[in-house]
N, C-alpha and C. Protein backbone atom coordinates (compact mmCIF):
# COMPACT_ATOMS: atom_id res chain seq x y z
N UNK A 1 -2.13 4.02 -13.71
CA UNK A 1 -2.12 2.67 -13.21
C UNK A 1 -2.92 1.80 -14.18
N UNK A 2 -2.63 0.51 -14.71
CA UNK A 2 -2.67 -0.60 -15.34
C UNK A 2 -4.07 -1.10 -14.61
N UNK A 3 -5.02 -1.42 -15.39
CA UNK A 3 -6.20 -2.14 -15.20
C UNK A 3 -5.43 -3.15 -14.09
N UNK A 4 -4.94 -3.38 -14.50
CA UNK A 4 -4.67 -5.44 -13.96
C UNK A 4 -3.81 -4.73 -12.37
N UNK A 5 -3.24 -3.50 -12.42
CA UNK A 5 -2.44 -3.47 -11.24
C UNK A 5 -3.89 -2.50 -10.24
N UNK A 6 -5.16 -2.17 -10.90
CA UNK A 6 -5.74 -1.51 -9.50
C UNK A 6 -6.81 -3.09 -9.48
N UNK A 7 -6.94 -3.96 -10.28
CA UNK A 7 -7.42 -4.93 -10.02
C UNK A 7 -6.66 -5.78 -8.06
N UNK A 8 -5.02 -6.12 -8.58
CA UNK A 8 -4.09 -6.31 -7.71
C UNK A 8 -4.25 -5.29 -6.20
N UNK A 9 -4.70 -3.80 -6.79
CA UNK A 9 -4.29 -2.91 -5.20
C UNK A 9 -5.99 -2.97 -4.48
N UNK A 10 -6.78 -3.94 -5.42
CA UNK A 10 -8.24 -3.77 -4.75
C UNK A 10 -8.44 -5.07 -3.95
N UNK A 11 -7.68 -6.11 -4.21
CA UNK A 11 -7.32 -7.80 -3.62
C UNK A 11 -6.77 -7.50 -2.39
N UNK A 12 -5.49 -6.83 -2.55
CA UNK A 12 -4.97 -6.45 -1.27
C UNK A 12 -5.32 -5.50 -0.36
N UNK A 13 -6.11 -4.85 -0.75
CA UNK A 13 -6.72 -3.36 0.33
C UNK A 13 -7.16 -4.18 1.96
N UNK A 14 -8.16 -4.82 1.84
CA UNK A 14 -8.77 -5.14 2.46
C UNK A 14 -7.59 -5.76 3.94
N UNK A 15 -6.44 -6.69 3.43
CA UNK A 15 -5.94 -7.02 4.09
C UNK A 15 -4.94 -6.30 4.78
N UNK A 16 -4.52 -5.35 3.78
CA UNK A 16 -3.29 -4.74 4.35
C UNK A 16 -3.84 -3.37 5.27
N UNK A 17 -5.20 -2.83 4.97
CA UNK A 17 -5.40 -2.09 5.57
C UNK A 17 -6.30 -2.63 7.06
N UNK A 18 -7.16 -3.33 6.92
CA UNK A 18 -7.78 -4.15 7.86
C UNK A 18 -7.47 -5.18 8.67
N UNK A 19 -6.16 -5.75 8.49
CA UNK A 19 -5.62 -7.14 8.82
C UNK A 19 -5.81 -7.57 10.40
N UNK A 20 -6.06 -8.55 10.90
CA UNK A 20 -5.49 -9.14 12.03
C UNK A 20 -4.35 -9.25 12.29
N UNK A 21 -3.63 -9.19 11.69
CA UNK A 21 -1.79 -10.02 11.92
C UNK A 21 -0.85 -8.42 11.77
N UNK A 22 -1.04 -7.81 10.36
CA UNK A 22 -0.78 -7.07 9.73
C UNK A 22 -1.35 -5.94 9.06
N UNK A 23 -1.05 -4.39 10.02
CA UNK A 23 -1.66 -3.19 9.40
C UNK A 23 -1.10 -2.01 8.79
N UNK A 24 -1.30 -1.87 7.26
CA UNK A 24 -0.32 -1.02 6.74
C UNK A 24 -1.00 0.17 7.15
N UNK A 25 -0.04 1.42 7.55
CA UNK A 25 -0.87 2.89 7.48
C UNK A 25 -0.96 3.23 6.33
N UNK A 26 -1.51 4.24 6.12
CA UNK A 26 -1.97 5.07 4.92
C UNK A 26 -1.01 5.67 4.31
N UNK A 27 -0.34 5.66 3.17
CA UNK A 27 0.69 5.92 2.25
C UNK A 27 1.02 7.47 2.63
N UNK A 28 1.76 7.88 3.23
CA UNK A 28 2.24 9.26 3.21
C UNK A 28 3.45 9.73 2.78
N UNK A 29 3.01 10.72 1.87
CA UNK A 29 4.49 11.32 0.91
C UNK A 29 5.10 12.51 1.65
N UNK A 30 6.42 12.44 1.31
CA UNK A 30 7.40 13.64 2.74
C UNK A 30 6.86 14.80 2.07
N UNK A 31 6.56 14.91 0.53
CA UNK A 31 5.93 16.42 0.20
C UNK A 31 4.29 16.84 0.37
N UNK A 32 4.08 15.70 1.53
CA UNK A 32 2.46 16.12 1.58
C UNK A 32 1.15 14.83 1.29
N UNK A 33 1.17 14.73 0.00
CA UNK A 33 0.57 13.98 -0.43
C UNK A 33 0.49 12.70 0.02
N UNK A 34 -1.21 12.17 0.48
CA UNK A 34 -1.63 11.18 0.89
C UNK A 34 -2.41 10.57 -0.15
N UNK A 35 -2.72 9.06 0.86
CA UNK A 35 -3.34 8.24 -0.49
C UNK A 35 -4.42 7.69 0.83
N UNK A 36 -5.41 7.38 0.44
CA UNK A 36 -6.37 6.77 1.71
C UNK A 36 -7.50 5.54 0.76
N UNK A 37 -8.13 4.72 1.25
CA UNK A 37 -8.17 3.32 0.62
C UNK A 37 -9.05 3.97 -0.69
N UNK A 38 -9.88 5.21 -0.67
CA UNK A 38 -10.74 5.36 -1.43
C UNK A 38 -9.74 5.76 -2.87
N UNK A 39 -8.50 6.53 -2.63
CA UNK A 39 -8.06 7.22 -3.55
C UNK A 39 -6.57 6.46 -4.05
N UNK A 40 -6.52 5.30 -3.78
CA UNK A 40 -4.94 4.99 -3.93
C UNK A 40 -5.19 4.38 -5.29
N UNK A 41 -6.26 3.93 -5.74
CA UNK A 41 -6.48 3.54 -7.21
C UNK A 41 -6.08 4.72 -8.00
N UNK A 42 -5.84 6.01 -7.70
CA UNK A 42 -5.76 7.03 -8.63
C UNK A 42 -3.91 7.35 -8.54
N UNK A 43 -3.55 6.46 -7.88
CA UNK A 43 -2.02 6.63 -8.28
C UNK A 43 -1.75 6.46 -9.83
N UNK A 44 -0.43 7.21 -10.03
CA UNK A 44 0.17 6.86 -11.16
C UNK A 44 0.65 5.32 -11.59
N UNK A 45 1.51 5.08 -10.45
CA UNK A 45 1.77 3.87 -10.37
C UNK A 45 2.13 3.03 -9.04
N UNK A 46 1.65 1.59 -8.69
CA UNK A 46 1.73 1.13 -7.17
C UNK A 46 3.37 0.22 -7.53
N UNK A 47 3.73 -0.20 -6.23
CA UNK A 47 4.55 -1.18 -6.38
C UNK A 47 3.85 -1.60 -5.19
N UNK A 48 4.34 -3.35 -5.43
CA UNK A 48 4.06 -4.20 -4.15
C UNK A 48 4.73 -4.61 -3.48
N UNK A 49 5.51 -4.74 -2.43
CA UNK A 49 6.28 -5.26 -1.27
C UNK A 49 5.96 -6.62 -0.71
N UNK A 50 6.47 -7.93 -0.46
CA UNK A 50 6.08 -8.61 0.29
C UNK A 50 6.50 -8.88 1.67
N UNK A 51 6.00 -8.95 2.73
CA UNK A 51 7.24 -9.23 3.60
C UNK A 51 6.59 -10.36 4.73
N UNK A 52 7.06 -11.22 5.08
CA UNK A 52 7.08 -12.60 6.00
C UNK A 52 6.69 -12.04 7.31
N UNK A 53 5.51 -12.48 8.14
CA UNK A 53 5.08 -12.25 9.61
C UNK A 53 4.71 -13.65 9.99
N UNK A 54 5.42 -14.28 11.37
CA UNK A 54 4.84 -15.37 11.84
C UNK A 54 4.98 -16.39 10.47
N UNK A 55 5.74 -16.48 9.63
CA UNK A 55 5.50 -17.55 8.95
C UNK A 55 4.39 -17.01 7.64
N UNK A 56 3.98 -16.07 7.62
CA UNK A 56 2.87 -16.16 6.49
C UNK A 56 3.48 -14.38 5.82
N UNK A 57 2.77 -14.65 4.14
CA UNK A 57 3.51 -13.72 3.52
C UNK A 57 2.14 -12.34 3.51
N UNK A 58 2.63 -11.25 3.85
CA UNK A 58 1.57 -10.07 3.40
C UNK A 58 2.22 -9.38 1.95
N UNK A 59 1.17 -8.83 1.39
CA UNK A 59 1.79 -7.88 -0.05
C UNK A 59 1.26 -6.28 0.83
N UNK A 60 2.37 -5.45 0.73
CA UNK A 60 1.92 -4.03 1.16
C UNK A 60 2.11 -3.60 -0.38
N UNK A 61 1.35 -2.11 -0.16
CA UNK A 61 1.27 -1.37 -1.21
C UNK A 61 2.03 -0.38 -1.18
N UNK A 62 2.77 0.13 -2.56
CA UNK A 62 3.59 1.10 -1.55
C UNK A 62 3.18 2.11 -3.53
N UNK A 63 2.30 3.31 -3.19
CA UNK A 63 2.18 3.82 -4.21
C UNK A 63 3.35 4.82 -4.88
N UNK A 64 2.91 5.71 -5.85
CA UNK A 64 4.11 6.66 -6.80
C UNK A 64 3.33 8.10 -6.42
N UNK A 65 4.05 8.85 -5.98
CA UNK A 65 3.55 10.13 -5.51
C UNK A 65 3.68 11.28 -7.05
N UNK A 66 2.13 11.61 -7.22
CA UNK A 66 2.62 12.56 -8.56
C UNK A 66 2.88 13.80 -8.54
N UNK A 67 3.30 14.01 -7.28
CA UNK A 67 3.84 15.78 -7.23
C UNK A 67 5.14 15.50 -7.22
N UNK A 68 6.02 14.42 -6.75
CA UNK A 68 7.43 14.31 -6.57
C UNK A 68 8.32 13.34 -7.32
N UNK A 69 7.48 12.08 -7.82
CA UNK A 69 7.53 11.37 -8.46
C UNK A 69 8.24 10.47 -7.77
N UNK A 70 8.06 10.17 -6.33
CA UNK A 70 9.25 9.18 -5.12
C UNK A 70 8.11 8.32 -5.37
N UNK A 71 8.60 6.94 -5.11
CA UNK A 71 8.30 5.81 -4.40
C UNK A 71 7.35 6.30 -3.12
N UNK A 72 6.34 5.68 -2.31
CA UNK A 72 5.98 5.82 -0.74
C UNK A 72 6.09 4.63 -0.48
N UNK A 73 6.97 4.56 0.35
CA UNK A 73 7.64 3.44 1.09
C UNK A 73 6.56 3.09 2.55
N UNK A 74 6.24 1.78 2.32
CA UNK A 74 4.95 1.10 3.57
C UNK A 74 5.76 1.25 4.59
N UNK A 75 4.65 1.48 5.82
CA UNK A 75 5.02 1.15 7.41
C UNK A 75 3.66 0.63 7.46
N UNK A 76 4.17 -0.15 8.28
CA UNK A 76 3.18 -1.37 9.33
C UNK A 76 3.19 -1.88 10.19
N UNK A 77 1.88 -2.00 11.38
CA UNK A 77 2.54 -2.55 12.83
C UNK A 77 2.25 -4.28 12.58
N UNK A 78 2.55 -4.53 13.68
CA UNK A 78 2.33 -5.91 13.70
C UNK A 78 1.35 -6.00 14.36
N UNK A 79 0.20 -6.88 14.94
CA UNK A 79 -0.96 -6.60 15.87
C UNK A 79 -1.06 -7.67 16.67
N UNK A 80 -0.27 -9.09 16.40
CA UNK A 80 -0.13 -10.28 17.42
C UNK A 80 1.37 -10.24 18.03
């Protein structure tokens, strides 16, 4: 991961994992592998998702799993 992209997954942590509005769970890969707020900087590589709640935009994180090399695709509840 790119200086500038764990700069990007350290902006968004806070919200996507902590949010009022919007709470992403913790990145889980179908072969096992988890990512939890301390360790998701050690991905290979993140992508970001945006998606519209109530009118306002969240960025989820959705990291690169390095045992399988898939995408981890975000889930999130809504909380209002």
């Amino acid at each position: 991961m790119t200086r500038e992209e764990k700069k990007l997954v350290t902006a968004h942590m806070d919200q996507v994992f902590h949010g009022q509005t919007v709470r992403q769970a913790l990145p889980v890969c179908e072969c096992g592998k988890y990512y939890d707020e301390k360790n998701i900087t050690e991905a290979p590589a993140v992508y970001f998702r945006e998606i519209d709640v109530f009118g306002k935009t969240f960025t989820l994180i959705e990291p690169l799993c390095p045992v399988c090399k898939q995408r981890i695709h975000a889930s999130f509840s809504i909380l209002n």
